[in-house]
Protein backbone atom coordinates (compact mmCIF):
# COMPACT_ATOMS: atom_id res chain seq x y z
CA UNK A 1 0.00 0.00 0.00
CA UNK A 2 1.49 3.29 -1.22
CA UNK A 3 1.57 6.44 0.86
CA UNK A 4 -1.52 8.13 -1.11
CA UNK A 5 -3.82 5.07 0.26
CA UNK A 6 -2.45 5.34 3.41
CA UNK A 7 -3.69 8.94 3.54
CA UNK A 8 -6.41 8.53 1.62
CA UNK A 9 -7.90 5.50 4.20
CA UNK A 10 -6.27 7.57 6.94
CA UNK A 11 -7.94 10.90 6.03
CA UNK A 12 -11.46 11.17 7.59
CA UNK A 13 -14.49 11.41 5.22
CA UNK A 14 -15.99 14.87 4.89
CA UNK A 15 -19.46 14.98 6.28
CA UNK A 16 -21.91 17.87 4.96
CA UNK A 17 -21.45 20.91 5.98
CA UNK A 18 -24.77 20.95 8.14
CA UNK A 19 -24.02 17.58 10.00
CA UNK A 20 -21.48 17.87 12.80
CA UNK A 21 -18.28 15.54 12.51
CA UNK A 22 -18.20 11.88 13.62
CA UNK A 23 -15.68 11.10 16.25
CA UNK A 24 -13.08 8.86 15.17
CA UNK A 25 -13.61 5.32 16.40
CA UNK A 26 -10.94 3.07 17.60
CA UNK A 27 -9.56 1.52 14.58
CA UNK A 28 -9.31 4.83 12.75
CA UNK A 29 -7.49 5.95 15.81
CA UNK A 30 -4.83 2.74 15.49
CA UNK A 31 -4.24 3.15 11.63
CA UNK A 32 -3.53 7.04 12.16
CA UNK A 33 -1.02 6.28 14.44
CA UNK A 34 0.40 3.10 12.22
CA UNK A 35 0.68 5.60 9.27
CA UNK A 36 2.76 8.17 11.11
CA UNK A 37 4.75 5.46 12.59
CA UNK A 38 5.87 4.38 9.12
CA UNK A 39 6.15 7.65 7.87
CA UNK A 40 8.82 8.36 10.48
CA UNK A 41 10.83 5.23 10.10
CA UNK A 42 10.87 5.39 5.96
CA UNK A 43 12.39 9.51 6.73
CA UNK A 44 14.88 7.55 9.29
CA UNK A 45 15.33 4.98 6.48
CA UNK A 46 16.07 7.49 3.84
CA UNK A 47 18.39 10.16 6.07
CA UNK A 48 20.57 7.01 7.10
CA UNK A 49 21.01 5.85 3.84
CA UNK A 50 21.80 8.96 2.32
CA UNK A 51 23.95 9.32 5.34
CA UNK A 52 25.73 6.00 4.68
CA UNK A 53 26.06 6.98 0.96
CA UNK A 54 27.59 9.79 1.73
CA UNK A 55 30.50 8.22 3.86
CA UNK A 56 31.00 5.29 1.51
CA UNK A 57 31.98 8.03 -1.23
CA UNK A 58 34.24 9.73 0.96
CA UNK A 59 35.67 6.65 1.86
CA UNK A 60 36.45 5.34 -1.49
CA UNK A 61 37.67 8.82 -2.76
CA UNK A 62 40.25 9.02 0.31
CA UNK A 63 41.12 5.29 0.13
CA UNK A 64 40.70 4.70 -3.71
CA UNK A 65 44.41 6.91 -4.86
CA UNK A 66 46.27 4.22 -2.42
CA UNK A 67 44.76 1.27 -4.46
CA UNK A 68 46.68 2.82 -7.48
CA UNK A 69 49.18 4.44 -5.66
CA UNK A 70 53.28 3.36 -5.75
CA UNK A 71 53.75 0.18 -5.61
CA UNK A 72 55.51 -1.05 -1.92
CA UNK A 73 59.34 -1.96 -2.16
CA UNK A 74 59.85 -5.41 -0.45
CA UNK A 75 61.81 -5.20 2.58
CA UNK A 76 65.39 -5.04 1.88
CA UNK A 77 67.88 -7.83 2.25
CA UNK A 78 69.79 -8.51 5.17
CA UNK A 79 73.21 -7.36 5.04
CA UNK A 80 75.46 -10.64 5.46
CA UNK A 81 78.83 -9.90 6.57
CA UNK A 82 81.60 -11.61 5.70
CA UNK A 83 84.99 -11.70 7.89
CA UNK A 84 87.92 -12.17 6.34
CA UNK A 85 90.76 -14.11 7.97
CA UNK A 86 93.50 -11.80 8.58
CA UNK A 87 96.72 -13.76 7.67
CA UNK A 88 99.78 -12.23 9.43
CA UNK A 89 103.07 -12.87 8.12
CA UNK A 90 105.67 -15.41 9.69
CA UNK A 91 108.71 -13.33 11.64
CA UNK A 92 111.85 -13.65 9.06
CA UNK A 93 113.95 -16.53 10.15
CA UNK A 94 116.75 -15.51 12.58
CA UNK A 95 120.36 -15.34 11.72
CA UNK A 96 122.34 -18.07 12.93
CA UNK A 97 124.96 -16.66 15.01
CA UNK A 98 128.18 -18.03 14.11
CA UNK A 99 130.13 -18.78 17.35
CA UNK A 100 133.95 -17.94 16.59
CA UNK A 101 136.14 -21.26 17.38
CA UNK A 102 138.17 -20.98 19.57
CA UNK A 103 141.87 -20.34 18.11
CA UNK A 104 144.13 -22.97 19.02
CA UNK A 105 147.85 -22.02 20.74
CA UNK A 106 150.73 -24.28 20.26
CA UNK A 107 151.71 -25.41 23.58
CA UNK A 108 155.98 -26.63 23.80
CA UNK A 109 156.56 -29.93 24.55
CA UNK A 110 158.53 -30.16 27.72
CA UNK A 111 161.15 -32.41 28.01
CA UNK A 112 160.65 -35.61 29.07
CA UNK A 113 163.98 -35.80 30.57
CA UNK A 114 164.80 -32.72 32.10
CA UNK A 115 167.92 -31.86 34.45
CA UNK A 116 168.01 -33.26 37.65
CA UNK A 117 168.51 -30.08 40.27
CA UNK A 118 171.34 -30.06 42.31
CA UNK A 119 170.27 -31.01 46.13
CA UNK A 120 170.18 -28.16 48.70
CA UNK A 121 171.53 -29.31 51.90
CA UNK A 122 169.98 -27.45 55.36
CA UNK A 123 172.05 -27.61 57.86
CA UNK A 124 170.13 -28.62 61.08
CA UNK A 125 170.94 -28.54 64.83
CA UNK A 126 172.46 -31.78 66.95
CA UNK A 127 169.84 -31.12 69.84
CA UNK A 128 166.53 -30.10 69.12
CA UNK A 129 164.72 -29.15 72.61
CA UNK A 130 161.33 -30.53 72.83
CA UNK A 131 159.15 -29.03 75.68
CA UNK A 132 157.73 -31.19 78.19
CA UNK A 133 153.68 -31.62 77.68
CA UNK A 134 151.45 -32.58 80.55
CA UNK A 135 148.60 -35.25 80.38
CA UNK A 136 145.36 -33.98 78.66
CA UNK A 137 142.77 -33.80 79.97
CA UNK A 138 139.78 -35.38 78.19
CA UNK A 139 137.17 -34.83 80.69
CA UNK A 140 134.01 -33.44 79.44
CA UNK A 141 132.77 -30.52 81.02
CA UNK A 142 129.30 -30.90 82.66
CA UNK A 143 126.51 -29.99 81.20
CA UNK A 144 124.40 -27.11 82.76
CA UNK A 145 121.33 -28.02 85.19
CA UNK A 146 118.78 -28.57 83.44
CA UNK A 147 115.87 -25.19 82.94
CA UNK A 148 112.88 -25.51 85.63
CA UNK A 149 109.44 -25.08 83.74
CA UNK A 150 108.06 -21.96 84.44
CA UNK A 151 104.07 -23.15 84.20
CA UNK A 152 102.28 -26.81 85.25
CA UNK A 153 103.58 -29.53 83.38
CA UNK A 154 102.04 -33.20 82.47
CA UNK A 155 103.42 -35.77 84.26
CA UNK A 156 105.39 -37.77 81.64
CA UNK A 157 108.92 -38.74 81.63
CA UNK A 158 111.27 -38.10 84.57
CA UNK A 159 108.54 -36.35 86.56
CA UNK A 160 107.42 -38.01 89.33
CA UNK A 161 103.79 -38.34 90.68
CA UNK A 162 102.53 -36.36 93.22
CA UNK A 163 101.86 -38.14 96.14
CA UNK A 164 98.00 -37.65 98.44
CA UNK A 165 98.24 -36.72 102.00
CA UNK A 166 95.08 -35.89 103.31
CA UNK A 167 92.12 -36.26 101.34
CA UNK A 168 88.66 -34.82 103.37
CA UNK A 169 85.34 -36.07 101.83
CA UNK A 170 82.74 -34.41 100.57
CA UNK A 171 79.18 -33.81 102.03
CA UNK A 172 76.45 -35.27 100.10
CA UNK A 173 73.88 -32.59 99.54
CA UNK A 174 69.99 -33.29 100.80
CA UNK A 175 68.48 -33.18 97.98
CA UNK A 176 70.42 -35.87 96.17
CA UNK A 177 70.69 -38.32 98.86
CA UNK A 178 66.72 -37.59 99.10
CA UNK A 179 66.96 -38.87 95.10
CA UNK A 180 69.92 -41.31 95.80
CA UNK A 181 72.30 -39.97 93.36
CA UNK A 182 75.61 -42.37 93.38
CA UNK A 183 78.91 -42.18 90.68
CA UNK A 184 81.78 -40.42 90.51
CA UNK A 185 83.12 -37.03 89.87
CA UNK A 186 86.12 -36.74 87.69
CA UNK A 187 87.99 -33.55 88.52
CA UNK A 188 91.29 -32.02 86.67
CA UNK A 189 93.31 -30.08 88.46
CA UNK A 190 96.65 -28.01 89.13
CA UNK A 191 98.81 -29.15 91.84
CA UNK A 192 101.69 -26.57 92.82
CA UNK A 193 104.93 -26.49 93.75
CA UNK A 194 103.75 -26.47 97.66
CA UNK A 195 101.28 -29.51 97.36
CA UNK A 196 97.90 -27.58 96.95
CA UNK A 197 95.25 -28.16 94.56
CA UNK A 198 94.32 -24.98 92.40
CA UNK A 199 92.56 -24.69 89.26
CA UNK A 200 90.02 -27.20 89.31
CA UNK A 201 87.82 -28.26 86.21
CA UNK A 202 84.65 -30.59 86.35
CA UNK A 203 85.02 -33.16 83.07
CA UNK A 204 82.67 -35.32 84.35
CA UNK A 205 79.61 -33.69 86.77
CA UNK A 206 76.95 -35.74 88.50
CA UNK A 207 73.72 -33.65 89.31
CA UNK A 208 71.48 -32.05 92.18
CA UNK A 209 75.22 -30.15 93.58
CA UNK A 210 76.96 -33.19 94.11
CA UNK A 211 79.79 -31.70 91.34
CA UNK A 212 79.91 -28.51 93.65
CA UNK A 213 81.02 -30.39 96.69
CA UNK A 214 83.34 -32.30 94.76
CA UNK A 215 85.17 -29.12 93.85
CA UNK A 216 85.08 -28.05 97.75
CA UNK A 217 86.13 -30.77 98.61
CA UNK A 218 89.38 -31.41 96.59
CA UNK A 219 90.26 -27.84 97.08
CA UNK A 220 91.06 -29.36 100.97
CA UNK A 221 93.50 -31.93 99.36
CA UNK A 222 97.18 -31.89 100.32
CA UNK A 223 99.58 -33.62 98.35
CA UNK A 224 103.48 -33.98 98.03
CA UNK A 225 104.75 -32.16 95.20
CA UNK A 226 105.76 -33.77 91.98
CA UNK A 227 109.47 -33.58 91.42
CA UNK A 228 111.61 -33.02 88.33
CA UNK A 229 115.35 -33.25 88.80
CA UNK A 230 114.51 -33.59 92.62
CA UNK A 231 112.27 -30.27 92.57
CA UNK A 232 109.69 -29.82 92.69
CA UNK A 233 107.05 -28.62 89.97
CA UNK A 234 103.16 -27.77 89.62
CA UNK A 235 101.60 -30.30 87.41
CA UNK A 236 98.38 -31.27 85.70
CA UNK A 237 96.71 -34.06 87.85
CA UNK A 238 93.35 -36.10 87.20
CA UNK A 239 91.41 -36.28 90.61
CA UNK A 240 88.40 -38.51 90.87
CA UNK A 241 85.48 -37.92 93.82
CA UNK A 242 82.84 -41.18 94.76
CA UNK A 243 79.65 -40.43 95.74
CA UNK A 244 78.51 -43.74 97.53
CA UNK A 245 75.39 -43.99 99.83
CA UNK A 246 75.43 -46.19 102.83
């Protein structure tokens, strides 16, 4: 249906001039509003394809020259380079340096008989005095004493043990005869020139302060001095301490 029909359908029918106008009924109503409906979207239609038009000529005038245009280089080669060797020459050969000889000297013959020389005759004394010479002596002279050490010493070698001469126990503590601790208590220790035990180092402990009065006790010790060269010296001594309940 074309757009006259539409408007002529659409367009009311003119009633005589006496009678008044009938009001439009329902259907009328729905094809008015169909027919400006369709109006609208075929001026939409007609603006957007003029529209599109429009930009597909500018399009093709702008891109259209490039179609024809230069034709694009291909992408040049890659340079390959090529490195020559570089060839040095060999050093000249050295000179051999001529070593002179040696010039040979005539050396004279001596004679294989020569002359015998006459003797020379020394006179010498009738008594020749010889002084009298005592015994030698070939004794050795003694060698010096021997250096004392100036610090304790191990006992090794020539030096002699010390010797114990009073040796207090020590007091169990409470607590560990409460948990009956028993073992030993190994102690090292210094013993000086005068007998007395210095220095004293726990190497094995036992617990609950039973080491402790192991220490106490040994510091109590007397002993007789170890003795180098008949003196004596302060040496390194092992002690040992029992812990022993009754």
């Amino acid at each position: 249906m074309c757009d006259e029909e539409l408007e002529q359908a659409a367009s009311p029918v003119e009633a005589p001039a006496k009678e008044e106008p009938a009001a439009p009924t329902s259907a009328e109503q729905g094809l008015l509003t169909y027919v400006q409906k369709t109006r609208e979207d075929n001026r939409a239609f007609r603006y957007s394809l003029g529209l599109a038009v429009i930009l597909h000529g500018i399009l093709l005038m702008v891109k259209l020259p490039d179609l024809y245009g230069d034709v694009v280089a291909p992408p040049p080669k890659p340079k390959v380079f090529v490195v020559q060797q570089v060839r040095f020459k060999p050093p000249p050969p050295k000179e051999e340096q001529q070593i002179p000889k040696p010039k040979s000297k005539k050396v004279p013959i001596p004679d294989p008989t020569p002359k015998e020389p006459e003797p020379i005759r020394i006179d010498e004394p009738d008594e020749i005095d010889i002084p009298e010479v005592d015994a030698l002596d070939l004794r050795l002279p003694e060698a010096p004493p021997p250096r004392e050490p100036e610090g304790p010493i191990n006992v090794a070698g020539d030096v002699t043990e010390p010797e114990k001469l009073s040796a207090p126990q020590p007091q169990y503590t409470e607590i560990a005869r409460k948990a009956r601790i028993q073992g030993i208590v190994v102690l090292q220790a210094t013993i000086d020139k005068n007998g007395d035990v210095t220095d004293t180092k726990v190497l094995k402990p036992l617990p609950m302060g039973l080491a402790e009065a192991a220490v106490s006790a040994v510091e109590q010790w007397k002993f007789k001095p170890a003795t180098l060269n008949g003196k004596p010296v302060a040496v390194y001594y092992s002690l040992t301490v029992t812990f022993q309940l009754q």
